[in-house]
PDB file of N, CA and C in Angstrom:
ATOM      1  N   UNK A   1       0.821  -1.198   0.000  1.00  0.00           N
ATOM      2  CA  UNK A   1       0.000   0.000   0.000  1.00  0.00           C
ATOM      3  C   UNK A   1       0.865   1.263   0.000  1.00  0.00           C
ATOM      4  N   UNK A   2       1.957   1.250   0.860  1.00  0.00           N
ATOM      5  CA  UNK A   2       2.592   2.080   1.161  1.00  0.00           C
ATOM      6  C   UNK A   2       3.524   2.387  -0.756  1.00  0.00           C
ATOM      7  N   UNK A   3       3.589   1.633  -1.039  1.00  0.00           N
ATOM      8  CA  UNK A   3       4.296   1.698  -2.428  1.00  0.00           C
ATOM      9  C   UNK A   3       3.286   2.388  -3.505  1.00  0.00           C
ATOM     10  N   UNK A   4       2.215   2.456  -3.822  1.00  0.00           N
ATOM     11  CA  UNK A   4       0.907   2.459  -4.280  1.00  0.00           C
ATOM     12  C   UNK A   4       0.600   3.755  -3.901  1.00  0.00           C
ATOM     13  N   UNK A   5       0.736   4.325  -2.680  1.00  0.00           N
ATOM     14  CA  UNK A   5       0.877   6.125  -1.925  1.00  0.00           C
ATOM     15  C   UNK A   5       1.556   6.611  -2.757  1.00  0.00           C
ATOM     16  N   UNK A   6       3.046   6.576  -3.028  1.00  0.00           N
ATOM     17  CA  UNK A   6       4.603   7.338  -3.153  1.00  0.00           C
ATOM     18  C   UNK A   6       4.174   6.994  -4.972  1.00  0.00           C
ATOM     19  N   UNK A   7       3.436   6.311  -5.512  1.00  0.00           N
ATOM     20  CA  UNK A   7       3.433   6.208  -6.697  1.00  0.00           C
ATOM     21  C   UNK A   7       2.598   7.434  -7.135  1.00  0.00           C
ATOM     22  N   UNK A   8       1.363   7.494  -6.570  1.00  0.00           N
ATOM     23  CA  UNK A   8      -0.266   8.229  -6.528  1.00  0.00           C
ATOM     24  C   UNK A   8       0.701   9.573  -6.409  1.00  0.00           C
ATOM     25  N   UNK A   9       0.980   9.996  -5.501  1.00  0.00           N
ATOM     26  CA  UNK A   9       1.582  11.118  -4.993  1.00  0.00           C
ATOM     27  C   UNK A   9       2.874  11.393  -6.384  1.00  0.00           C
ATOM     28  N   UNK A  10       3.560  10.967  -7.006  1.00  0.00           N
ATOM     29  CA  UNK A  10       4.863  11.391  -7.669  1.00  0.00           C
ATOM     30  C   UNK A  10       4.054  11.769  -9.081  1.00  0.00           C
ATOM     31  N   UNK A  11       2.849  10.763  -9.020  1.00  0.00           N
ATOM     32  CA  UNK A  11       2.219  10.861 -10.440  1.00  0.00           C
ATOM     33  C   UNK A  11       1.483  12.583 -10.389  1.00  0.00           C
ATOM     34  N   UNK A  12       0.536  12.753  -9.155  1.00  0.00           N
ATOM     35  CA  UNK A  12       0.022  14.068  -8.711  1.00  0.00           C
ATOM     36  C   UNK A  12       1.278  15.553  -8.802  1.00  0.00           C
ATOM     37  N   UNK A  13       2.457  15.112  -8.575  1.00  0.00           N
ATOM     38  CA  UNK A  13       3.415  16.122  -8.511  1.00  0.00           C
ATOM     39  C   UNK A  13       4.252  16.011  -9.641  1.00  0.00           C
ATOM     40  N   UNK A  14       3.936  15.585 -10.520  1.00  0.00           N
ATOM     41  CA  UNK A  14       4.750  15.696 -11.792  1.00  0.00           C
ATOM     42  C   UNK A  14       3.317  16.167 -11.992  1.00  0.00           C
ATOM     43  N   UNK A  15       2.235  15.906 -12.525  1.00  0.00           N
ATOM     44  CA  UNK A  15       1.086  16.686 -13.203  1.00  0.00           C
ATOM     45  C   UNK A  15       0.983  18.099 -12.753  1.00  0.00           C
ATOM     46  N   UNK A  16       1.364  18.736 -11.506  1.00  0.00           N
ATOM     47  CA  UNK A  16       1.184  19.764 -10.897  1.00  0.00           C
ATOM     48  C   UNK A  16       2.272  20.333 -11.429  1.00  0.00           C
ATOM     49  N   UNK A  17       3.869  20.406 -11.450  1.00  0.00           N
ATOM     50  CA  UNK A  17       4.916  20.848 -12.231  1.00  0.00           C
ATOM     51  C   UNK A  17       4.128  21.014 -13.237  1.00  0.00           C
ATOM     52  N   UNK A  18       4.017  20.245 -14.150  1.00  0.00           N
ATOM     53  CA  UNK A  18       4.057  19.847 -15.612  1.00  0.00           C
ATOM     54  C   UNK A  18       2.460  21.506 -16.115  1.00  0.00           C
ATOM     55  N   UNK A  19       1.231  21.191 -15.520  1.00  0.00           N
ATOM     56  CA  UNK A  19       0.299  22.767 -14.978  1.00  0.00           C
ATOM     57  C   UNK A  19       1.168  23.523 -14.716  1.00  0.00           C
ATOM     58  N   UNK A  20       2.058  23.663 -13.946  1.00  0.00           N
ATOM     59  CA  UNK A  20       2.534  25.185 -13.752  1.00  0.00           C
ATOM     60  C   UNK A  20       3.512  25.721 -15.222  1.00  0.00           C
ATOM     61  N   UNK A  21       4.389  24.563 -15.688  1.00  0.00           N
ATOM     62  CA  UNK A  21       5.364  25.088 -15.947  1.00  0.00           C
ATOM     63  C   UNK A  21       4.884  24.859 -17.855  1.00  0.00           C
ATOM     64  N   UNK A  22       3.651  24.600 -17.870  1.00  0.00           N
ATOM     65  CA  UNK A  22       3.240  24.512 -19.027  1.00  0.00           C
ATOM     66  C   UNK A  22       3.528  25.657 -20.108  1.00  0.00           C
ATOM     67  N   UNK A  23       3.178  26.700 -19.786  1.00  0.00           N
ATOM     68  CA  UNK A  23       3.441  27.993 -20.467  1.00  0.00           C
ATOM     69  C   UNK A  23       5.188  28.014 -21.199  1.00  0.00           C
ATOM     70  N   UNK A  24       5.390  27.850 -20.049  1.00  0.00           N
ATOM     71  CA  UNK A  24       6.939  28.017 -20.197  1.00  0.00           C
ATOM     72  C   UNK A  24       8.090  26.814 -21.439  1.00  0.00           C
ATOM     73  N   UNK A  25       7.233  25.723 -20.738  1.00  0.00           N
ATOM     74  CA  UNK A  25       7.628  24.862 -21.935  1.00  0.00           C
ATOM     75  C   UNK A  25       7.356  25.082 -23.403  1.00  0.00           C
ATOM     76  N   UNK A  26       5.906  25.384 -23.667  1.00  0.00           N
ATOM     77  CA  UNK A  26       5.308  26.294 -24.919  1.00  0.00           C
ATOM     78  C   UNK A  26       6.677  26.861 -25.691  1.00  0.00           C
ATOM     79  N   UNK A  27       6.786  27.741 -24.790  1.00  0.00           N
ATOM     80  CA  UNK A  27       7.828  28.986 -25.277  1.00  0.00           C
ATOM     81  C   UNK A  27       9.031  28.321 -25.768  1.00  0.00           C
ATOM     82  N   UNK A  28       9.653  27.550 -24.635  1.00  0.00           N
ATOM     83  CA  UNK A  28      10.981  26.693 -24.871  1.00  0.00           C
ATOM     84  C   UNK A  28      10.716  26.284 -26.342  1.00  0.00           C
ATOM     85  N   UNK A  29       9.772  25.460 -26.378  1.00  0.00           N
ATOM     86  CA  UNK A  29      10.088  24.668 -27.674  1.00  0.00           C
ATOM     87  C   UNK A  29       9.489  25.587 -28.958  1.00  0.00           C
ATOM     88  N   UNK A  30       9.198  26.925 -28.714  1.00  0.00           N
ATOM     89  CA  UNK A  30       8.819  27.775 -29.510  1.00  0.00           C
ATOM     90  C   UNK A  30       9.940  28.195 -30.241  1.00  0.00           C
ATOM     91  N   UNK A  31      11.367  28.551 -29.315  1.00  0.00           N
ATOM     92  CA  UNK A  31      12.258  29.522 -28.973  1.00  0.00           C
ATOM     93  C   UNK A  31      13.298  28.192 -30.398  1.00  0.00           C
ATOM     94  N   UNK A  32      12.987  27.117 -29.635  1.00  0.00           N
ATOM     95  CA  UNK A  32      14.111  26.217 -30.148  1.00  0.00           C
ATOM     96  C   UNK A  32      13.370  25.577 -31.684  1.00  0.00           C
ATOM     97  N   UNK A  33      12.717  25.811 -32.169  1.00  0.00           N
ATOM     98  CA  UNK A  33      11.820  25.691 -33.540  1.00  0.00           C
ATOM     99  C   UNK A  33      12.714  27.070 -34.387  1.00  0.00           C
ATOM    100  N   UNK A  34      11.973  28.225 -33.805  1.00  0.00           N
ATOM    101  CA  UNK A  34      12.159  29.384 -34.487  1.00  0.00           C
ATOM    102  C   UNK A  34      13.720  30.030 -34.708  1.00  0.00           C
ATOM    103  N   UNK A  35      14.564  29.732 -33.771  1.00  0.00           N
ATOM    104  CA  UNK A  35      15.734  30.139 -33.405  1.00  0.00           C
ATOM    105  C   UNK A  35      17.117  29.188 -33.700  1.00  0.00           C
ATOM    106  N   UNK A  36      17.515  29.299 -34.615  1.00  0.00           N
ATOM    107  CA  UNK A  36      18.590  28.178 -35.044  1.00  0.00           C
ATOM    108  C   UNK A  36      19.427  28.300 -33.869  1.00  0.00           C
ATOM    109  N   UNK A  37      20.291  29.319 -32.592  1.00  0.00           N
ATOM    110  CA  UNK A  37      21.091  29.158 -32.288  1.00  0.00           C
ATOM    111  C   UNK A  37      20.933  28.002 -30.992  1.00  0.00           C
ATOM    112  N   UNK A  38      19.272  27.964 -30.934  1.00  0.00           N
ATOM    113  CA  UNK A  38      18.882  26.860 -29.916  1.00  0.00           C
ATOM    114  C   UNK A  38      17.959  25.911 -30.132  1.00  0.00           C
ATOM    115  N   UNK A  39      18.464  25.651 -31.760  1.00  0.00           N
ATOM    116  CA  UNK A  39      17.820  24.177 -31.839  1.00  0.00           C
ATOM    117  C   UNK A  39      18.184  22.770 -31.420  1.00  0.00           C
ATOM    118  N   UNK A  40      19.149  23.143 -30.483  1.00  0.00           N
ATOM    119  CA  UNK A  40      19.772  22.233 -29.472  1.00  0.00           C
ATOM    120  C   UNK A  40      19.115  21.502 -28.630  1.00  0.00           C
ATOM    121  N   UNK A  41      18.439  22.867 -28.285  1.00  0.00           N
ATOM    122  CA  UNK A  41      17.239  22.457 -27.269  1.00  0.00           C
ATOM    123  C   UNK A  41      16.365  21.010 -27.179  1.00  0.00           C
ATOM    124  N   UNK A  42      16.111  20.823 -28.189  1.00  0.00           N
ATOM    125  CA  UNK A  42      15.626  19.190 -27.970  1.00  0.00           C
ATOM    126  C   UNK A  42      16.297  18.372 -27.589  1.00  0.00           C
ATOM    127  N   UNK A  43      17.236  18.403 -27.651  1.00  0.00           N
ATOM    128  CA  UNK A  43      18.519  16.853 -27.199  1.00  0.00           C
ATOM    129  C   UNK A  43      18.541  17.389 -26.071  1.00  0.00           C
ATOM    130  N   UNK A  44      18.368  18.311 -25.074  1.00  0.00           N
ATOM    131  CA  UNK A  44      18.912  18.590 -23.787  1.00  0.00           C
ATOM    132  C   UNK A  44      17.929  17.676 -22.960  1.00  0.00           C
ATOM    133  N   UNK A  45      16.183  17.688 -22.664  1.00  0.00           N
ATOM    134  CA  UNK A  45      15.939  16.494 -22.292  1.00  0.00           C
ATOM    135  C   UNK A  45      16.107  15.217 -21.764  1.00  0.00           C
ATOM    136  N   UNK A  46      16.008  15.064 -23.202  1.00  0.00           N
ATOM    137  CA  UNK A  46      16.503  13.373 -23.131  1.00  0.00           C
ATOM    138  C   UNK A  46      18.285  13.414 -22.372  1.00  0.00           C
ATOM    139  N   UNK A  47      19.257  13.545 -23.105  1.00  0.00           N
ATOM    140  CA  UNK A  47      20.314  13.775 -22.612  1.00  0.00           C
ATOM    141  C   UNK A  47      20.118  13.890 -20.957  1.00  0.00           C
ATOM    142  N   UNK A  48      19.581  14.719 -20.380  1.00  0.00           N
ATOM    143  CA  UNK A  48      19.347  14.910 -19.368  1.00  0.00           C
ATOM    144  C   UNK A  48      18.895  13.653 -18.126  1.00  0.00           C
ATOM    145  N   UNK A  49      18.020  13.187 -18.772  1.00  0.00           N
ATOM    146  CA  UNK A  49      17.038  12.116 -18.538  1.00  0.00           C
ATOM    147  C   UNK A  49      17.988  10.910 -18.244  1.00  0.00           C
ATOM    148  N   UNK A  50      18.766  10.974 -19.611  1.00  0.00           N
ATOM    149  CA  UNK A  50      19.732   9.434 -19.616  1.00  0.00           C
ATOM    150  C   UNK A  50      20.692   9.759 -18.664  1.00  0.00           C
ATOM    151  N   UNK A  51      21.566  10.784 -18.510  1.00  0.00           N
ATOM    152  CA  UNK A  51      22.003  10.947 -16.908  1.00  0.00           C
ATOM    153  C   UNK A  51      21.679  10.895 -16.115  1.00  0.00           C
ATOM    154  N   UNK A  52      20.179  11.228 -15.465  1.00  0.00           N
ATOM    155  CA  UNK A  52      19.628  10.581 -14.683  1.00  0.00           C
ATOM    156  C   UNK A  52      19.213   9.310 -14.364  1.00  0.00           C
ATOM    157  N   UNK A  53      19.716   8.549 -15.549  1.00  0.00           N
ATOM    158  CA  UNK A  53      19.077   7.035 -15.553  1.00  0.00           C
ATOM    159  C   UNK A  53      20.116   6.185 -15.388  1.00  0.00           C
ATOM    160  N   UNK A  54      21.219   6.702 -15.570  1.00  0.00           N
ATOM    161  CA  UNK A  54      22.592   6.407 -15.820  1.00  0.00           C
ATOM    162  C   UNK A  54      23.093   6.510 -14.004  1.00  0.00           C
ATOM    163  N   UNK A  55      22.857   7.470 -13.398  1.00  0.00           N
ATOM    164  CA  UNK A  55      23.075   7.251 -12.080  1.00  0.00           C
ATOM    165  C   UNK A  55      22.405   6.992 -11.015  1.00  0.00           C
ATOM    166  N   UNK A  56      21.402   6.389 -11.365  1.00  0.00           N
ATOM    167  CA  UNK A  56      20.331   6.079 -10.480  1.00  0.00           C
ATOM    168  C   UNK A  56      20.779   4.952  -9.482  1.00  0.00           C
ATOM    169  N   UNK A  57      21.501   4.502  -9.429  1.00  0.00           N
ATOM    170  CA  UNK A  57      22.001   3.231  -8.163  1.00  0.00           C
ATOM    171  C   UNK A  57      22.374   4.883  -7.039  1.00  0.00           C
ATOM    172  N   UNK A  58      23.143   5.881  -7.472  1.00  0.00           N
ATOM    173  CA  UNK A  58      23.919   6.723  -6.672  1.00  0.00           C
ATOM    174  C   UNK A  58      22.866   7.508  -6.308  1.00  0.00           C
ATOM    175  N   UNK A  59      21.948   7.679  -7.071  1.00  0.00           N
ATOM    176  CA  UNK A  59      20.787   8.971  -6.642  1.00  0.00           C
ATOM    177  C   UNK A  59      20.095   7.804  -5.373  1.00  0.00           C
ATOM    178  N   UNK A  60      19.595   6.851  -5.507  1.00  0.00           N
ATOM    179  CA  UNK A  60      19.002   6.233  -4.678  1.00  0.00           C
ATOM    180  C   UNK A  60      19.429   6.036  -3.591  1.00  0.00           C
ATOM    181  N   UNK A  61      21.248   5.849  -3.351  1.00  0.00           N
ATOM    182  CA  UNK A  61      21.911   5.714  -2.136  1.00  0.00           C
ATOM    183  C   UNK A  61      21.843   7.267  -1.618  1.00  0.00           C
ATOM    184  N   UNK A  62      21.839   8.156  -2.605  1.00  0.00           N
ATOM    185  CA  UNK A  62      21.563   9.422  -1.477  1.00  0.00           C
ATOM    186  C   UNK A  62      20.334   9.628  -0.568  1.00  0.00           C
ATOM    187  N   UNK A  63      19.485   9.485  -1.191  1.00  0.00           N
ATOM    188  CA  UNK A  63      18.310   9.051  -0.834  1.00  0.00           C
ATOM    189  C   UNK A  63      17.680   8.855   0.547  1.00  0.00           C
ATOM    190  N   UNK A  64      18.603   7.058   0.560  1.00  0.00           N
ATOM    191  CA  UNK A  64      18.406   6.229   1.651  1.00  0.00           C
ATOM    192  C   UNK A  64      19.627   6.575   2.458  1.00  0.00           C
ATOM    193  N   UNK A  65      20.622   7.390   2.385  1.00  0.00           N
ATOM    194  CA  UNK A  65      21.177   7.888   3.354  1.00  0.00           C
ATOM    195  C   UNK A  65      20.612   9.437   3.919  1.00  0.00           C
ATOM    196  N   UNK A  66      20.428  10.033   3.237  1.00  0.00           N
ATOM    197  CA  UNK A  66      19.193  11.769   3.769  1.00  0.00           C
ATOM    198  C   UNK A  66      17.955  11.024   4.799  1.00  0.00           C
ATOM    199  N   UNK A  67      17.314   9.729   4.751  1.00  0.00           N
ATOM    200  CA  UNK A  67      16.014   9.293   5.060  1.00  0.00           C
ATOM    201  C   UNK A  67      16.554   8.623   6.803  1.00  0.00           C
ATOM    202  N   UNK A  68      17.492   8.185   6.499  1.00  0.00           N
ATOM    203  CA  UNK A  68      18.068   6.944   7.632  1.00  0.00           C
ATOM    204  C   UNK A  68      18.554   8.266   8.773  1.00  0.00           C
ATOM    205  N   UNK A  69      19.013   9.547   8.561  1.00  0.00           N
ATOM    206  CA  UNK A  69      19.073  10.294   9.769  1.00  0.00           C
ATOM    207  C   UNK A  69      18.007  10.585  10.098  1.00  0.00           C
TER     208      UNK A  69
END
């Protein structure tokens, strides 16, 4: 159950980011369409993402060491 909470809840707070920062994204990918010097902009994402996916054993030990004090 307790797993099933932290899921409900991450899904609710990425939708709530994702509402706020909607506008803004608009623009981003407006900026990086219209603007050759930042049509970069799309690979930053993902790129992003795969570093995060890439260190996820280390993000998780931070984690469970911040939680355990």
């Amino acid at each position: 159950m307790q797993k099933n909470l932290q899921i409900a809840l991450g899904v609710v707070c990425l939708v709530a980011i994702g509402w706020a920062y909607w506008p803004t994204l608009v623009e981003l990918e407006a900026t990086w369409d219209r603007t050759e010097d930042y049509g970069h902009g799309y690979l930053v994402p993902p790129i992003a993402l795969f570093f995060l996916w890439a260190r996820r054993e280390k993000l998780e030990a931070t984690v469970l060491l911040e939680n355990s004090h």
